[in-house]
Protein backbone atom coordinates (compact mmCIF):
# COMPACT_ATOMS: atom_id res chain seq x y z
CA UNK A 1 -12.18 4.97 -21.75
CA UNK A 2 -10.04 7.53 -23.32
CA UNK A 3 -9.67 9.68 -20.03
CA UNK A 4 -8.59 6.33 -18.49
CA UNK A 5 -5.82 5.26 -21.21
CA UNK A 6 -4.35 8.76 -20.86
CA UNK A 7 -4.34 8.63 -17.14
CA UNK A 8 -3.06 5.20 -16.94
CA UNK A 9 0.33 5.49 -16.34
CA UNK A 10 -0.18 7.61 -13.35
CA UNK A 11 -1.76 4.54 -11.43
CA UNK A 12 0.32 2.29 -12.53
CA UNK A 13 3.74 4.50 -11.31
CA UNK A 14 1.23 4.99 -7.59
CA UNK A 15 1.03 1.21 -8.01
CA UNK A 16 4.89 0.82 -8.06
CA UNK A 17 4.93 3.52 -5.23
CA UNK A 18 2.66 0.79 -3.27
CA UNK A 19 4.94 -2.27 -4.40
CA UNK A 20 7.73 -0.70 -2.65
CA UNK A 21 5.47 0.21 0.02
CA UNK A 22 4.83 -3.40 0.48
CA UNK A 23 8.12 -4.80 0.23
CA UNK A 24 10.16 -2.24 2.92
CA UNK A 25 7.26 -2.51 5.57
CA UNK A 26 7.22 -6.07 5.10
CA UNK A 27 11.56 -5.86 5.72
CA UNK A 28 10.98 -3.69 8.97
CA UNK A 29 8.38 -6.04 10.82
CA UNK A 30 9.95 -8.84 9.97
CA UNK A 31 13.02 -7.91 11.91
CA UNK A 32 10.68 -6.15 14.72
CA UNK A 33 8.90 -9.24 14.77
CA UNK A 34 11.98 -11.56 15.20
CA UNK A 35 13.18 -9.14 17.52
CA UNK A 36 9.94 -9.48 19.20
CA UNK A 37 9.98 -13.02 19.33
CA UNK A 38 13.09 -13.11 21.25
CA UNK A 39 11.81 -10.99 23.61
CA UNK A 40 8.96 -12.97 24.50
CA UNK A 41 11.62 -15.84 24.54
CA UNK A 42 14.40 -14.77 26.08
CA UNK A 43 13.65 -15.68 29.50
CA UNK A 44 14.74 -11.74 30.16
CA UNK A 45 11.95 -10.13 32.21
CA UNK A 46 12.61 -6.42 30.99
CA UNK A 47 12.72 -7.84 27.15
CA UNK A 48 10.05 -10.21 27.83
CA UNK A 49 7.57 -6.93 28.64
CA UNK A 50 8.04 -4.70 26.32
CA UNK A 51 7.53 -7.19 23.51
CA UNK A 52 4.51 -8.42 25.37
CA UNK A 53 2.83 -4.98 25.87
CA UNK A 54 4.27 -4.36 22.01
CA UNK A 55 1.95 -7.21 20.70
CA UNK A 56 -1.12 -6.65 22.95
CA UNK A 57 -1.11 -2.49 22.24
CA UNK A 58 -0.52 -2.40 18.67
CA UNK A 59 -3.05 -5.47 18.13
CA UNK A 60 -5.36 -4.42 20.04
CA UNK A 61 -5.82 -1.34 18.02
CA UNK A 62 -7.25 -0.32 14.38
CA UNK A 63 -4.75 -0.12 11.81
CA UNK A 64 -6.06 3.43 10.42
CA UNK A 65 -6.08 4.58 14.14
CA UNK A 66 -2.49 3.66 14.80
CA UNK A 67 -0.89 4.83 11.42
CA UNK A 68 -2.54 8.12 12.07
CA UNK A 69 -1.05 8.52 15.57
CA UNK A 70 2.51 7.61 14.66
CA UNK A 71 2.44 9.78 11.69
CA UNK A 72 1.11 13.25 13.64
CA UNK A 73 2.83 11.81 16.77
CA UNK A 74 5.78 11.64 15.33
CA UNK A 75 5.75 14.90 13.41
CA UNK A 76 4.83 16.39 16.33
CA UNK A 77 7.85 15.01 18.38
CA UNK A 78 10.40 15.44 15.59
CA UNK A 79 9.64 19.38 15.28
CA UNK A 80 9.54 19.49 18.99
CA UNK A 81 13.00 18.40 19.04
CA UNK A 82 14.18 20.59 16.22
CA UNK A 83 12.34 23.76 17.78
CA UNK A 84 14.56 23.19 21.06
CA UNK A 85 17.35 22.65 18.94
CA UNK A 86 17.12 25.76 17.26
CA UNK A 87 16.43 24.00 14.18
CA UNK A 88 13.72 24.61 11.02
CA UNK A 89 10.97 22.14 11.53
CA UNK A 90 11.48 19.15 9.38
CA UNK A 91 8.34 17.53 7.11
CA UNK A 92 8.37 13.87 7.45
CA UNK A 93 8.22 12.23 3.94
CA UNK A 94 5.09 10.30 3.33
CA UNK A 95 6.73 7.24 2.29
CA UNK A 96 9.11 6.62 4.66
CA UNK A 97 6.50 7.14 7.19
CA UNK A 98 4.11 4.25 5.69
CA UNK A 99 7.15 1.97 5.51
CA UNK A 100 7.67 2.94 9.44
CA UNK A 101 3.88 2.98 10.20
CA UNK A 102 2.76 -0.13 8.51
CA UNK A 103 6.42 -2.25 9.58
CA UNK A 104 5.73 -1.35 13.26
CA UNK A 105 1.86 -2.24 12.95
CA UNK A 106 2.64 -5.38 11.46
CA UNK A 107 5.83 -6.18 13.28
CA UNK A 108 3.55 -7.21 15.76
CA UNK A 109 1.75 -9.72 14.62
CA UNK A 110 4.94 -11.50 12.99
CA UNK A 111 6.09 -11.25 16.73
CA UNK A 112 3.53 -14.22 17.43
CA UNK A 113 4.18 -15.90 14.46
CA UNK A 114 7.13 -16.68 14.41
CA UNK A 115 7.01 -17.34 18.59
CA UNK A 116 4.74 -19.62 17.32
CA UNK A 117 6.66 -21.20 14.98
CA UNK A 118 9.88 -21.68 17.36
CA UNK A 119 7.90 -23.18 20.24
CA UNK A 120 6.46 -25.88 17.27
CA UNK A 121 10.23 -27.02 16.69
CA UNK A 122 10.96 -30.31 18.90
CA UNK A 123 12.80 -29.53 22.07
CA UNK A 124 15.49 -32.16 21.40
CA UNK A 125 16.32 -31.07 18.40
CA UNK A 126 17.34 -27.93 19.55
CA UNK A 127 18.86 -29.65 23.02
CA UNK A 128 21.14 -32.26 20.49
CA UNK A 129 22.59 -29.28 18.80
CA UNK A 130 23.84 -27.46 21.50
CA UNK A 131 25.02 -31.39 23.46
CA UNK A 132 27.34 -31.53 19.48
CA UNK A 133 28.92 -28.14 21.13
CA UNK A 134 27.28 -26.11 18.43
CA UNK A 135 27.73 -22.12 18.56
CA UNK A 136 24.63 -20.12 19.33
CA UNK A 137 25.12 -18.72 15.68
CA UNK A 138 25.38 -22.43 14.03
CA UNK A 139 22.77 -23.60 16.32
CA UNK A 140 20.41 -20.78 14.79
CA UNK A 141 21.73 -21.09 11.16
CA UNK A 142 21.46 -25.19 10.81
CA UNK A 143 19.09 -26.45 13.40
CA UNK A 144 16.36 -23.35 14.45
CA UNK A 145 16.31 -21.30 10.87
CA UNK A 146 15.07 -24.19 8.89
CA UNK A 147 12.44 -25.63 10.37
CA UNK A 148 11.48 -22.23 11.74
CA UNK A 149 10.75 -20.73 8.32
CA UNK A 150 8.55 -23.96 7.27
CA UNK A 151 6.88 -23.81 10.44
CA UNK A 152 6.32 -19.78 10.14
CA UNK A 153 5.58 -19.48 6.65
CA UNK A 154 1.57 -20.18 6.58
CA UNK A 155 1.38 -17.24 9.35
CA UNK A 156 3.96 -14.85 7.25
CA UNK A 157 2.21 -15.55 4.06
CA UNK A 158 -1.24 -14.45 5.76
CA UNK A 159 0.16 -11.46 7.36
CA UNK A 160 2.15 -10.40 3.61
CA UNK A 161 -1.24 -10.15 1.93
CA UNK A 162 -2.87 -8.38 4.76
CA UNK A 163 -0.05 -6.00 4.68
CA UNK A 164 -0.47 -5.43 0.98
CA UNK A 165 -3.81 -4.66 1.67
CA UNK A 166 -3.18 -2.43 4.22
CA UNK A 167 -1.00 -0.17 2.39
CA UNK A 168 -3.93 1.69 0.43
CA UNK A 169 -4.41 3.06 4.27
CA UNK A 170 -1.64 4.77 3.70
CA UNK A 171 -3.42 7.13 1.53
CA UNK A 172 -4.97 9.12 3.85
CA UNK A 173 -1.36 11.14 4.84
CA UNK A 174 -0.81 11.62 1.82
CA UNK A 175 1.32 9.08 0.02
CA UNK A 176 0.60 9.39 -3.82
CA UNK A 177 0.50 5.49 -4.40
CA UNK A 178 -2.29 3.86 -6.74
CA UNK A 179 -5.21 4.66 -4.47
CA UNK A 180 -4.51 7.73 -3.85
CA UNK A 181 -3.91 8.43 -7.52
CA UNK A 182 -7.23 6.69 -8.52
CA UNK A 183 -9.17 9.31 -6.38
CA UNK A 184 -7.80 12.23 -7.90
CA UNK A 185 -7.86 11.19 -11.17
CA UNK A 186 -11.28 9.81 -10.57
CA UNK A 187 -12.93 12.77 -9.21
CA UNK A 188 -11.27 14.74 -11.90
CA UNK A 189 -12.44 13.32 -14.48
CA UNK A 190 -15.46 12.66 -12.94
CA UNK A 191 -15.27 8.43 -13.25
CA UNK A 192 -14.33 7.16 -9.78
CA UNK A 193 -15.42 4.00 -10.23
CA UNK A 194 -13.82 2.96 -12.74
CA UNK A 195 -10.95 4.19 -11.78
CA UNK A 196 -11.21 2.24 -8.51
CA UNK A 197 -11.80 -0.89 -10.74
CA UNK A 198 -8.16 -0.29 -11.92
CA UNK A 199 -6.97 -0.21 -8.87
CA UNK A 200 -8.77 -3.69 -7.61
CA UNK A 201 -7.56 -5.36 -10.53
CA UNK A 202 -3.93 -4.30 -9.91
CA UNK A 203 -4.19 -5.33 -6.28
CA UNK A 204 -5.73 -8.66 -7.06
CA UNK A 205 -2.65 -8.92 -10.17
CA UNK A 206 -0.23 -8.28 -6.83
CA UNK A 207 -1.84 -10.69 -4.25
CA UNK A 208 -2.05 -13.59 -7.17
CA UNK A 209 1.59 -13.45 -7.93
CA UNK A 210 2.57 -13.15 -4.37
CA UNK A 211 0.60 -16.10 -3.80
CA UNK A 212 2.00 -17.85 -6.75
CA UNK A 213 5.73 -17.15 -4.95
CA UNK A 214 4.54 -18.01 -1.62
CA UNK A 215 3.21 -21.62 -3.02
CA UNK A 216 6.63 -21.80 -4.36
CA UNK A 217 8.41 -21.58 -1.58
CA UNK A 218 6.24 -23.35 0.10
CA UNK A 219 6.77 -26.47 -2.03
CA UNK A 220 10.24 -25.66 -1.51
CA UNK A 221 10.54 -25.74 2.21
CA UNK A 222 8.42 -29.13 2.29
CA UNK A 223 10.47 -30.65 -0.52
CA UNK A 224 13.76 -29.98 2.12
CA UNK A 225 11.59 -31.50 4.61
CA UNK A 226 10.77 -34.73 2.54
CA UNK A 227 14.34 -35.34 1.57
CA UNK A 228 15.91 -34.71 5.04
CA UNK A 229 13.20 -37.35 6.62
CA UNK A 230 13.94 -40.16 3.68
């Protein structure tokens, strides 16, 4: 118990490590995955393949797999480049790489999401906006954003706290968040599992309060809904 109070801090700062983690890769695939979604949507046959051969590759493959080939795929094409550029080879930082990694793995699946969630929104409400003469930009704002975000947010919320989960992956290239701190310390002091324990209950601490916010919102979005259909 002593060897874990003194060691403490040092999960809990890898914990923050993997709460930032979280919160950028969750940023990049949300924008992949709306830019995704308007692929698929666009009508544009170019657009409409990559996006669809983005969603079936990257979901059709294990998360571990993929994170390890874009991290050593990537190193190896960045140091490529800088060798033919005459250039010292250039170490790509852990972090930023699990942001990158687990955004585009997760991008993805928040393509189909929120696809999912635009073709839910009634055809004529869309079809009345633009008849009022609304821009594209006010059409998106007032009459596709809202609904789309009720509509999406059951998917998104799923994905978030798979996402969270999948960031102790990240581990494995060397990212010093809290699991990776937990198995050093652990095997150095020769008490894995409870040092593992620590780490559970911090994740379970993480998912509970993002589920608290999530229920939030979601009472939020339906309250909007409620008082727009009185």
């Amino acid at each position: 118990m002593e060897t874990l109070k003194s060691f403490l801090p040092v999960v809990l700062d890898g914990m923050l490590v993997t709460v930032g983690l979280s919160l950028g890769a969750m940023v990049l695939a949300t924008a992949l995955g709306l830019l995704g979604a308007w692929g698929r949507l666009a009508g544009n046959r170019v657009a409409g393949v990559v996006a669809g051969a983005y969603t079936i590759v990257v979901r059709g493959m294990p998360p571990l797999v993929l994170m390890l080939l874009l991290y050593f795929g990537g190193q190896t094409a960045i140091n490529a480049a800088a060798d033919a550029m005459g250039r010292t080879p250039v170490q790509i930082d852990p972090f930023a790489a699990g942001v990158l990694s687990v955004g585009f793995i997760f991008g993805a699946y928040l393509t189909e999401t929120f696809r999912g969630a635009y073709l839910a929104i009634p055809p004529g409400e869309i079809e009345a906006g633009i008849a009022i003469g609304l821009t594209p930009l006010a059409l998106a704002r007032l009459v596709i954003l809202p609904p789309l975000m009720r509509l999406a947010l059951p998917g998104y919320w799923n994905i978030w706290l798979t996402l969270v989960k999948a960031c102790a992956l990240v581990s494995v290239i060397g990212l010093r968040d809290a699991v990776y701190a937990a198995l050093s310390l652990g095997r150095s002091a020769r008490e894995p599992f409870t040092f593992m324990l620590v780490v559970m209950a911090l994740y379970l601490l993480y998912t509970a309060l993002s589920d608290l916010t999530f229920r939030l919102l979601s009472r939020r979005l339906a309250r909007g809904t409620r008082q727009a259909s009185v």
